[in-house]
N, C-alpha and C. Protein backbone atom coordinates (compact mmCIF):
# COMPACT_ATOMS: atom_id res chain seq x y z
N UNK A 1 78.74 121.86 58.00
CA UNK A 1 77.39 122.39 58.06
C UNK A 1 77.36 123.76 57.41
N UNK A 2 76.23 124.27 56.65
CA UNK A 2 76.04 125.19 55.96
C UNK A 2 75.39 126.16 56.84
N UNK A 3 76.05 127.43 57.39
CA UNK A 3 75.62 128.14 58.36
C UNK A 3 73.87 128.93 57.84
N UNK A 4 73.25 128.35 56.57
CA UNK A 4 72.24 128.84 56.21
C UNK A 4 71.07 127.79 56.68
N UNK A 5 71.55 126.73 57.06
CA UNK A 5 70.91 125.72 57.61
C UNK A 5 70.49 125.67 59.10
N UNK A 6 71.34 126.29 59.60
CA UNK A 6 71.58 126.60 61.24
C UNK A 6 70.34 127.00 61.75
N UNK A 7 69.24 126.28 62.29
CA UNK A 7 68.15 126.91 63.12
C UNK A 7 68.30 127.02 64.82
N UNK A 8 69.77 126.52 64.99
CA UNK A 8 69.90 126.87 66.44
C UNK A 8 71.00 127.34 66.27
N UNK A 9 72.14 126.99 66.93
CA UNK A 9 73.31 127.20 67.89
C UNK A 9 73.82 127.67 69.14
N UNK A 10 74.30 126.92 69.92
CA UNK A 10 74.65 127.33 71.10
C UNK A 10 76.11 126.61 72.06
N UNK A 11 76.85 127.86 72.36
CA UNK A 11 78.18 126.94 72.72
C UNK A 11 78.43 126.76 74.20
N UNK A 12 78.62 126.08 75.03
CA UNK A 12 78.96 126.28 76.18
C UNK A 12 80.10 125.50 76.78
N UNK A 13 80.79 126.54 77.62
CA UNK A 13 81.95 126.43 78.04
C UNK A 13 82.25 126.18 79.49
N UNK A 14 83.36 124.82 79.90
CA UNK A 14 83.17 124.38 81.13
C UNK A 14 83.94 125.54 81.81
N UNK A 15 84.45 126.41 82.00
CA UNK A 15 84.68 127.35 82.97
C UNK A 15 83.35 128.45 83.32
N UNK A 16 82.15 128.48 82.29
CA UNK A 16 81.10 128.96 83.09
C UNK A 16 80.36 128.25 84.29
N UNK A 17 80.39 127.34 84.76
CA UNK A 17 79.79 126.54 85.17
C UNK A 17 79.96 127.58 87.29
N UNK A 18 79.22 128.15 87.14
CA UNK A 18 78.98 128.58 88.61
C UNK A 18 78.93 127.91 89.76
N UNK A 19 78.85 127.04 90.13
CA UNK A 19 79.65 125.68 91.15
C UNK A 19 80.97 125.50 90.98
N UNK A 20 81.37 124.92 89.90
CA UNK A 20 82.92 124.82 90.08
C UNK A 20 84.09 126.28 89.93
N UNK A 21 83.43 127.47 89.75
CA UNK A 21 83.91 128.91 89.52
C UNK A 21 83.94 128.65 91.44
N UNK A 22 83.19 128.79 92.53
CA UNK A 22 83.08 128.69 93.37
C UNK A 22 84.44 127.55 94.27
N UNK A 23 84.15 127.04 93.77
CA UNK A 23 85.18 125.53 94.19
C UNK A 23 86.54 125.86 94.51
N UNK A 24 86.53 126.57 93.36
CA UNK A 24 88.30 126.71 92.53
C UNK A 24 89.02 128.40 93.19
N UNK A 25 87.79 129.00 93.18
CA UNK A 25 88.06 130.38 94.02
C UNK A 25 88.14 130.30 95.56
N UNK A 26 87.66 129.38 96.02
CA UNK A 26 87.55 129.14 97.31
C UNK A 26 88.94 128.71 97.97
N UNK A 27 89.64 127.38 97.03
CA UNK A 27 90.65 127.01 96.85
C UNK A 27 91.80 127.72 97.14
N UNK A 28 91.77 128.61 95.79
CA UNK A 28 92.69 129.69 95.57
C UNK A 28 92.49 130.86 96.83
N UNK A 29 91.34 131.44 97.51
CA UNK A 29 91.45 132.09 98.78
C UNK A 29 92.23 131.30 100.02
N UNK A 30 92.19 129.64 99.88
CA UNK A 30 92.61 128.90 101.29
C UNK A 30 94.44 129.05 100.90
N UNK A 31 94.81 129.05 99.62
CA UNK A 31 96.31 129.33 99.45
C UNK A 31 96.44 130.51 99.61
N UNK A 32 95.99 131.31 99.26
CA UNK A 32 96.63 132.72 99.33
C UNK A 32 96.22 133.42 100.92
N UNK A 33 95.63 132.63 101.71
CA UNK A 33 95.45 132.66 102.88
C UNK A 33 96.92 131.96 103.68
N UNK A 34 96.53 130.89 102.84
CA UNK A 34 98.25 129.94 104.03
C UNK A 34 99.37 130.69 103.78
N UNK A 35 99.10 131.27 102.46
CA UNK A 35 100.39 132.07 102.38
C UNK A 35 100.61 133.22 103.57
N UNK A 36 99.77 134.34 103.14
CA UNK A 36 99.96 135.53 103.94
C UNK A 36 100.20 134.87 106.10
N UNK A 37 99.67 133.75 105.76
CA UNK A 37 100.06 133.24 107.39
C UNK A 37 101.10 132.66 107.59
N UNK A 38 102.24 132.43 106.21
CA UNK A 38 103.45 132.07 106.32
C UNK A 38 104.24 133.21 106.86
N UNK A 39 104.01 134.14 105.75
CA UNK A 39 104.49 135.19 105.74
C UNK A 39 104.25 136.40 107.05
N UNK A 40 103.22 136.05 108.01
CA UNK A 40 103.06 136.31 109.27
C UNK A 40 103.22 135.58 110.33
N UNK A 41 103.63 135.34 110.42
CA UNK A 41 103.69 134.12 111.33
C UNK A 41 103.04 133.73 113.30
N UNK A 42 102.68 135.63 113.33
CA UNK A 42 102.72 136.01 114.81
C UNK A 42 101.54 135.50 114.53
N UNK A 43 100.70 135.26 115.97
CA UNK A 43 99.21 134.88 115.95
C UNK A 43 98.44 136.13 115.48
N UNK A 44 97.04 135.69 114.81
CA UNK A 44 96.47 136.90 114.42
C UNK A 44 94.95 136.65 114.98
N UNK A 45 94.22 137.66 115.71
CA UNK A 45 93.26 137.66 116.43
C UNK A 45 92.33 138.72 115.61
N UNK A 46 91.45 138.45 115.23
CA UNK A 46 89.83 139.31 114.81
C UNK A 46 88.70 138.99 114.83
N UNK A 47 87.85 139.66 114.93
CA UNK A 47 86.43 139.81 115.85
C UNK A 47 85.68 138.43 115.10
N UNK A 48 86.25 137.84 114.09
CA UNK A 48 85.44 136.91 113.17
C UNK A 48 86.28 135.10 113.74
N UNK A 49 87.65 135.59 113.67
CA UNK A 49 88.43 134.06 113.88
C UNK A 49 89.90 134.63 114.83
N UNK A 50 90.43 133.94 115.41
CA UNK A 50 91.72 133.58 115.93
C UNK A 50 92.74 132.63 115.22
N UNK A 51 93.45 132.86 114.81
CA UNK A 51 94.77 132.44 113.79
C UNK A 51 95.83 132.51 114.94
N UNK A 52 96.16 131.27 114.82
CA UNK A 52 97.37 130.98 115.85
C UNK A 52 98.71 130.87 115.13
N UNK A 53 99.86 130.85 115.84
CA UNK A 53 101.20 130.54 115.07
C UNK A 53 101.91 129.69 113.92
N UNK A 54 102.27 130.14 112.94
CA UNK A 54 102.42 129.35 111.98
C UNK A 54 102.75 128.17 112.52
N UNK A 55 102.65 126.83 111.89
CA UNK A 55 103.58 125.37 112.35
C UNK A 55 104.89 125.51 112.01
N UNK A 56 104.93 125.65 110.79
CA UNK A 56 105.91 125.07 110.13
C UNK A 56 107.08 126.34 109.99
N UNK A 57 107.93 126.30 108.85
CA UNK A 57 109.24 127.11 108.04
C UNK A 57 108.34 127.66 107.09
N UNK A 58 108.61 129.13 107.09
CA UNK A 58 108.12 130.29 106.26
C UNK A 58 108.38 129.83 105.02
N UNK A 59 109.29 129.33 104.38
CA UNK A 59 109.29 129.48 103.36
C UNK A 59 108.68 128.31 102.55
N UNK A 60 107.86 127.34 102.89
CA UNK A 60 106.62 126.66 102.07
C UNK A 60 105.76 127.60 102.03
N UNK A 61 105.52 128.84 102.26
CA UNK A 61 104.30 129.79 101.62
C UNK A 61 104.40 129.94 100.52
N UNK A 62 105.36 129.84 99.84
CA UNK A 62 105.97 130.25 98.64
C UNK A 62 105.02 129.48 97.71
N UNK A 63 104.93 128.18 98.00
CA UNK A 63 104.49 126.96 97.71
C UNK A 63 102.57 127.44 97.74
N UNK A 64 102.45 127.31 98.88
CA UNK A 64 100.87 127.55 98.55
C UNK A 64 100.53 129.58 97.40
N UNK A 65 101.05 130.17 97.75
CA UNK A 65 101.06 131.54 96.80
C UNK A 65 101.29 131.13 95.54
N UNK A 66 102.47 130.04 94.71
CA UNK A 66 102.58 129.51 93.84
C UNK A 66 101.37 128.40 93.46
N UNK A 67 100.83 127.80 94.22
CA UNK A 67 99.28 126.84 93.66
C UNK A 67 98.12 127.73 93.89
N UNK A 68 97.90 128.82 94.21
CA UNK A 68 97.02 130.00 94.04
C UNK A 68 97.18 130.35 93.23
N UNK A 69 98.16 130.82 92.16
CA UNK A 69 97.97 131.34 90.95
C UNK A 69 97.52 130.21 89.90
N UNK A 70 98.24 129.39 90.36
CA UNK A 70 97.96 128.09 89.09
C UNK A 70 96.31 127.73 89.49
N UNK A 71 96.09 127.83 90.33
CA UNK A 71 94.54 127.86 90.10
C UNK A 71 93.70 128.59 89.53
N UNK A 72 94.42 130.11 89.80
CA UNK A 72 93.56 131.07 88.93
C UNK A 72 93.75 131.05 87.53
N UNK A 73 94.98 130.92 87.17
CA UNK A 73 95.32 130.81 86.17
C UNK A 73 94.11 129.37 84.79
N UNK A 74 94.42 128.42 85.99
CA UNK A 74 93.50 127.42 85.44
C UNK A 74 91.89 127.55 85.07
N UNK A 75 91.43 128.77 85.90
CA UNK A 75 90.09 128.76 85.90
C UNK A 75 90.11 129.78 84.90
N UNK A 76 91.14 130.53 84.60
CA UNK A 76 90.76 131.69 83.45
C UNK A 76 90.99 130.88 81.75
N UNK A 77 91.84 130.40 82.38
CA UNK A 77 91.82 128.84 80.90
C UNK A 77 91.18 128.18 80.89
N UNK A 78 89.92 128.02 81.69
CA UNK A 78 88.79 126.80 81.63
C UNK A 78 87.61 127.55 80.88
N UNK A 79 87.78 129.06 81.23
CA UNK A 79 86.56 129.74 80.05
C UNK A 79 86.43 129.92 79.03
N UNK A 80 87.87 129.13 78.27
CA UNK A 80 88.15 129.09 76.56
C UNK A 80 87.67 127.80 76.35
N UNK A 81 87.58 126.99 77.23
CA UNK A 81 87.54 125.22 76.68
C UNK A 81 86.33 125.16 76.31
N UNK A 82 85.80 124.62 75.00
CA UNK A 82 84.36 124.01 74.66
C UNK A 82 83.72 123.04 75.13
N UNK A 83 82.93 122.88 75.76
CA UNK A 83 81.85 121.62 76.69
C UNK A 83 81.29 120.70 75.64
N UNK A 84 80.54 121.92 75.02
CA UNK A 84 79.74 121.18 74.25
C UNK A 84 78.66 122.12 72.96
N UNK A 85 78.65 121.43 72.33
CA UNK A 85 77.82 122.93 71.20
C UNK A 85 76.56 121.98 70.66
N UNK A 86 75.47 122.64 71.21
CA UNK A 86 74.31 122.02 70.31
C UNK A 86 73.71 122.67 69.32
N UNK A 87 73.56 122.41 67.98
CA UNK A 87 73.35 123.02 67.08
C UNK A 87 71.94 122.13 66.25
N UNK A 88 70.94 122.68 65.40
CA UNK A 88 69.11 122.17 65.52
C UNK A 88 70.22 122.50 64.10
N UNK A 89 69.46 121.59 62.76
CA UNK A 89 69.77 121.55 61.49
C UNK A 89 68.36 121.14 61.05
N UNK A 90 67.72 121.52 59.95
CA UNK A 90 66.36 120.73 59.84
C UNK A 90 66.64 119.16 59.83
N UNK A 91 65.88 118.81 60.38
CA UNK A 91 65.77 117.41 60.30
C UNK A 91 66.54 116.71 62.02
N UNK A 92 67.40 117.60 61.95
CA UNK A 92 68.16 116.85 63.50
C UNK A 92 68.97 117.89 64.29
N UNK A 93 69.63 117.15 65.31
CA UNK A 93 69.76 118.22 66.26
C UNK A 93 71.08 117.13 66.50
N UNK A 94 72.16 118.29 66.54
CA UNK A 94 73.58 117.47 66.64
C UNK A 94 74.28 118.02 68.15
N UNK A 95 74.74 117.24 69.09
CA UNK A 95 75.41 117.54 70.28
C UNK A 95 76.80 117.69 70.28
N UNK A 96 77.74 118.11 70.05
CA UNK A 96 79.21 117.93 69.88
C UNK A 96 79.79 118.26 71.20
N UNK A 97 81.06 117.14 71.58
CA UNK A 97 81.24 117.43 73.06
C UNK A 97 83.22 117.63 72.75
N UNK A 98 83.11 117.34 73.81
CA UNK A 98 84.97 117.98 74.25
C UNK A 98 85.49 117.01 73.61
N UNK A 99 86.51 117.59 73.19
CA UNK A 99 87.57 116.94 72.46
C UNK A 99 87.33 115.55 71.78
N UNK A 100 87.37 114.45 72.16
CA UNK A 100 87.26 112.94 71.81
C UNK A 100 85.68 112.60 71.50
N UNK A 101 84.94 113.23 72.91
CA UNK A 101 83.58 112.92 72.86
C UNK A 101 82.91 112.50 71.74
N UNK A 102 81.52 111.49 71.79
CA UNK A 102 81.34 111.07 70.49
C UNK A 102 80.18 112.52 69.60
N UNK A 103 79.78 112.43 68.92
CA UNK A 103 79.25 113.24 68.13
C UNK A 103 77.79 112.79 68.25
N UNK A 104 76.59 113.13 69.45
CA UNK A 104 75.36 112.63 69.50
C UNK A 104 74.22 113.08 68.28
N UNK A 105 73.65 112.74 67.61
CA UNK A 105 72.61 112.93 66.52
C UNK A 105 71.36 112.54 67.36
N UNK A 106 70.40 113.28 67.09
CA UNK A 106 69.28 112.74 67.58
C UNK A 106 67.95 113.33 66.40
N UNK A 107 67.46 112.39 65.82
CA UNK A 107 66.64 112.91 64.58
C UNK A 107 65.45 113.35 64.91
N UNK A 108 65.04 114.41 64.49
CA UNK A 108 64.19 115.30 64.81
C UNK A 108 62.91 114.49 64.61
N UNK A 109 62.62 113.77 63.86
CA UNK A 109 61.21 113.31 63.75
C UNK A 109 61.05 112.46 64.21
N UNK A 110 61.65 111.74 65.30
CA UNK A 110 61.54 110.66 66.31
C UNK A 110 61.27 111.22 67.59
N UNK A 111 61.11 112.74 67.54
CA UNK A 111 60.86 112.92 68.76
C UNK A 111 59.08 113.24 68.87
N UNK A 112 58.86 112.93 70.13
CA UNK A 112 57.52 112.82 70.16
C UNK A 112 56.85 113.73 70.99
N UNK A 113 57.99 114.46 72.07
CA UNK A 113 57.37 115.79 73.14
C UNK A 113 59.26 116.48 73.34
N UNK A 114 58.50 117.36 73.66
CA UNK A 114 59.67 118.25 73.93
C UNK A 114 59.33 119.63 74.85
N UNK A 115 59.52 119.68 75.98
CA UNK A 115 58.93 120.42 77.12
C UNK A 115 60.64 121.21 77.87
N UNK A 116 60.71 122.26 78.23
CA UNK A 116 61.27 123.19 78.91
C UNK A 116 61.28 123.03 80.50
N UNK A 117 62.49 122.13 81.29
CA UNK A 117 62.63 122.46 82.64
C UNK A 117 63.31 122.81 83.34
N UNK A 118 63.64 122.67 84.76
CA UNK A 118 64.42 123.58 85.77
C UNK A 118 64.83 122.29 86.33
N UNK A 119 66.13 122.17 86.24
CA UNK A 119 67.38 121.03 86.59
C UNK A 119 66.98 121.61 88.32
N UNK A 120 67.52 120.69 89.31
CA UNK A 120 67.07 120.56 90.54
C UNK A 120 68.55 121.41 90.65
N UNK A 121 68.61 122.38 91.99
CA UNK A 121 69.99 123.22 92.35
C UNK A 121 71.10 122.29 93.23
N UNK A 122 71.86 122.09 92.91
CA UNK A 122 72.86 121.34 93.56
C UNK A 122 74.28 122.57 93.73
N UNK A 123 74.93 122.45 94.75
CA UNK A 123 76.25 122.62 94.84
C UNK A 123 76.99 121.70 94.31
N UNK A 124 76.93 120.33 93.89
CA UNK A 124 78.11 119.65 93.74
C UNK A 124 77.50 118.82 92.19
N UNK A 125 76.81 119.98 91.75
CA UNK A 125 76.62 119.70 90.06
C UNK A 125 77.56 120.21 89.02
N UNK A 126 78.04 118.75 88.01
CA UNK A 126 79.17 119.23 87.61
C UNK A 126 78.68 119.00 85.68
N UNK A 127 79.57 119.24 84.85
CA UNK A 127 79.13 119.49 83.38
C UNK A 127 79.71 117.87 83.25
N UNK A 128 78.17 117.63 82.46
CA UNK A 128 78.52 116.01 81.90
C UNK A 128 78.19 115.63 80.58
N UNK A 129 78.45 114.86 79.88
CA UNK A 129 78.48 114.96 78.60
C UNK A 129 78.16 113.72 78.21
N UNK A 130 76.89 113.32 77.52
CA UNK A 130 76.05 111.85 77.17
C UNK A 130 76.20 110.73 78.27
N UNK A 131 75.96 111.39 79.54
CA UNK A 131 75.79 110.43 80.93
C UNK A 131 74.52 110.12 80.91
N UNK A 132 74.30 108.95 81.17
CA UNK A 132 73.31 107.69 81.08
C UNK A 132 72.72 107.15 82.61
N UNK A 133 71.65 108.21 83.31
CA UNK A 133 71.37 107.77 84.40
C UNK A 133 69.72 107.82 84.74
N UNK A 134 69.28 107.00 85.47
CA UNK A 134 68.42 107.57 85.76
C UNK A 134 67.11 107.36 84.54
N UNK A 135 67.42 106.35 83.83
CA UNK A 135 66.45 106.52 82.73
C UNK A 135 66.44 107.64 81.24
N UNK A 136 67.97 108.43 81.65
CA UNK A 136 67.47 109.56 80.99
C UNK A 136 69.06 109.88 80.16
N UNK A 137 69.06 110.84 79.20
CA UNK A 137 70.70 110.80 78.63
C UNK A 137 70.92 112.36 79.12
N UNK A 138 71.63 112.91 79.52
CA UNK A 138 72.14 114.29 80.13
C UNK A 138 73.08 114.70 79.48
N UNK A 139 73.16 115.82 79.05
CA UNK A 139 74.28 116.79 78.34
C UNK A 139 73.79 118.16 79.60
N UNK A 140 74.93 118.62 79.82
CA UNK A 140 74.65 119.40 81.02
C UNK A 140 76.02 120.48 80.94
N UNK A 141 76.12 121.60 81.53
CA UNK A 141 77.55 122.31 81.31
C UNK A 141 77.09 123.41 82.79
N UNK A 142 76.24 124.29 82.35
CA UNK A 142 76.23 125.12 83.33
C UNK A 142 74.51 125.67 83.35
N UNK A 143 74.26 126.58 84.45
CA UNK A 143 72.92 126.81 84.34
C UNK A 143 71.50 126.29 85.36
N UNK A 144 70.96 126.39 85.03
CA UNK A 144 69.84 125.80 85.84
C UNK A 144 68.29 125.41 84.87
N UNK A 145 68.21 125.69 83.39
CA UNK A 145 67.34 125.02 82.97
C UNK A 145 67.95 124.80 81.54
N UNK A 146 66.82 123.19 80.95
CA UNK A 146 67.17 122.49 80.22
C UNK A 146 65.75 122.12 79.67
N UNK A 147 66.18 121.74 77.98
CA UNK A 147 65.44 120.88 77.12
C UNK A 147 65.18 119.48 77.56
N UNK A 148 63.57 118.49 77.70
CA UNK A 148 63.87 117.47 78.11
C UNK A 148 63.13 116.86 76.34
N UNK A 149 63.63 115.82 75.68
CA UNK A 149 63.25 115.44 74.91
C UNK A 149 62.76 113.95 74.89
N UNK A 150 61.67 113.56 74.06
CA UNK A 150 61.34 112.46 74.38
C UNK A 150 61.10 111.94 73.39
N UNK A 151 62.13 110.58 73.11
CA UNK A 151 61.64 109.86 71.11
C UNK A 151 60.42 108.83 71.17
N UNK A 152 60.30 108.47 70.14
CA UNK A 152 59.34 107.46 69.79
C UNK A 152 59.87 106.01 70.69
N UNK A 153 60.74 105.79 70.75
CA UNK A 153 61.79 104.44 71.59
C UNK A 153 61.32 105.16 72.81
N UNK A 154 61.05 105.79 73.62
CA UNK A 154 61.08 106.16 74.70
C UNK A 154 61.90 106.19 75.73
N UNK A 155 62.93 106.75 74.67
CA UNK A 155 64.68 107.59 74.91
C UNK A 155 64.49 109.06 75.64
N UNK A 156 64.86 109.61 76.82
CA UNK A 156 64.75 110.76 77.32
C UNK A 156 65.86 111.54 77.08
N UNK A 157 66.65 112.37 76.78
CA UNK A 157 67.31 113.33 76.76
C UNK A 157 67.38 115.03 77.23
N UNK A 158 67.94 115.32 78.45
CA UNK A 158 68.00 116.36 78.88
C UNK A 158 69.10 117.12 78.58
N UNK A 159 68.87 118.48 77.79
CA UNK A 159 69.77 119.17 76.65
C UNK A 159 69.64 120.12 78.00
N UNK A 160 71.12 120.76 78.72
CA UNK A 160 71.05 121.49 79.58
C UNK A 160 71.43 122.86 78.31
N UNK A 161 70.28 123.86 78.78
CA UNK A 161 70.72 125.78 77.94
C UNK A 161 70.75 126.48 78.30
N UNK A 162 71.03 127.39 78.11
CA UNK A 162 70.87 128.94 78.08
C UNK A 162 69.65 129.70 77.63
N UNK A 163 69.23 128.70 76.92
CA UNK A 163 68.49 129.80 76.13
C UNK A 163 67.08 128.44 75.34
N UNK A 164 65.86 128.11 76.40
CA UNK A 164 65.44 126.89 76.32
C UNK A 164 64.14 127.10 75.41
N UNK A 165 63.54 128.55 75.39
CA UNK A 165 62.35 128.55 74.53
C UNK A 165 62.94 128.70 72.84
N UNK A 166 64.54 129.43 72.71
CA UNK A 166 65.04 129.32 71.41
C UNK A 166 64.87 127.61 70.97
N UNK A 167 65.27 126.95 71.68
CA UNK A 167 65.74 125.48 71.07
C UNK A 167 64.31 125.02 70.58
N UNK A 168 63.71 124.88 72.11
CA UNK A 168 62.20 124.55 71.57
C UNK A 168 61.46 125.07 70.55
N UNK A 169 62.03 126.54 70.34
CA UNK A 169 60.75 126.97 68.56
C UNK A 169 62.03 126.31 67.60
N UNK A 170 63.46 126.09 67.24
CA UNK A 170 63.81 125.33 66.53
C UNK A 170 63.21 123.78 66.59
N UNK A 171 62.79 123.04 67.64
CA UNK A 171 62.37 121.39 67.63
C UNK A 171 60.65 121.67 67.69
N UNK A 172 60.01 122.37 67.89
CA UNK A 172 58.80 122.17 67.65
C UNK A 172 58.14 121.98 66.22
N UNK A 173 58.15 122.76 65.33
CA UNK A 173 58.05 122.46 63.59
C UNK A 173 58.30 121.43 63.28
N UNK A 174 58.88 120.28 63.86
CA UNK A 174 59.67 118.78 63.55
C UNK A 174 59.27 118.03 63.92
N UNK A 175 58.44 118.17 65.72
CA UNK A 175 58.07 116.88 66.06
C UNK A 175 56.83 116.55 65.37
N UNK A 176 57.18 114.86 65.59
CA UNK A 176 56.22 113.84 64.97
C UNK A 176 54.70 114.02 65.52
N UNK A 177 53.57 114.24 64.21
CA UNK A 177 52.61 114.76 64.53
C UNK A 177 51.73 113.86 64.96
């Protein structure tokens, strides 16, 4: 693609995704918790919880302090990985997903509306990539609002962004009049 062509771009990355940042930190607090209770072992009493005597042999803390880092570690390597990049070209609008994923095209003059909404809030919403539910095709990564597009076939597509009135002045000039 000829970056003079480019009327959009936008990249998003599955370690932004604010639910699973949550998940994975939470995780990593319950190890580095079992740890420090290896490593204490006496009961521990405060105004919030009571922590009773370790079960086990001190030295599996080692073990949970060692899968606490690899978690963090993992989540600071999940903010380099590419999700997905949607990029508006005149004429079409290309989806590119992780690694293998297929390469979605969707031609601009088949679309017939194109409206700006607010994805419903979930805790256990995760980044999906040309999932087929619901009547509708979803590209999704992180966030809380999205492009919903609608073709002439009466194909739905929900483009999850960042940035939803940019996309829309790139797809508005295009749709079918």
């Amino acid at each position: 693609m000829n970056t003079e062509q480019i009327l959009f771009d936008e990249r998003q990355y599955l370690g932004l995704n604010r639910h699973s940042i949550m998940r994975r930190l939470l995780v990593a607090v319950f190890c580095f918790t079992a740890y420090y209770w290896s490593e204490n072992p006496k009961p521990v009493s405060t105004a919030l919880f009571e922590l009773g005597e370790y079960p086990g042999d001190t030295h599996y803390g080692r073990l949970f302090f060692w899968l606490g880092i690899v978690v963090l570690v993992f989540s600071v390597l999940m903010l380099f990985i590419l999700h997905m990049r949607t990029t508006v070209i005149p004429g079409a609008m290309i989806i590119d997903g992780l690694w293998s994923a297929r390469r979605v095209r969707i031609e601009l003059g088949s679309i017939v509306s194109a409206r700006a909404v607010r994805l419903k809030p979930s805790f256990f919403i995760r980044p999906v990539y040309n999932l087929h539910t619901r009547g509708r095709i979803r590209f999704y990564t992180h966030g809380n609002e999205a492009v919903e597009l609608t073709t002439r076939d009466g194909i739905i597509y929900r483009i999850g962004t960042q940035r939803p009135e940019q996309l829309l002045q790139a797809i508005r000039p295009h749709l079918e009049k």
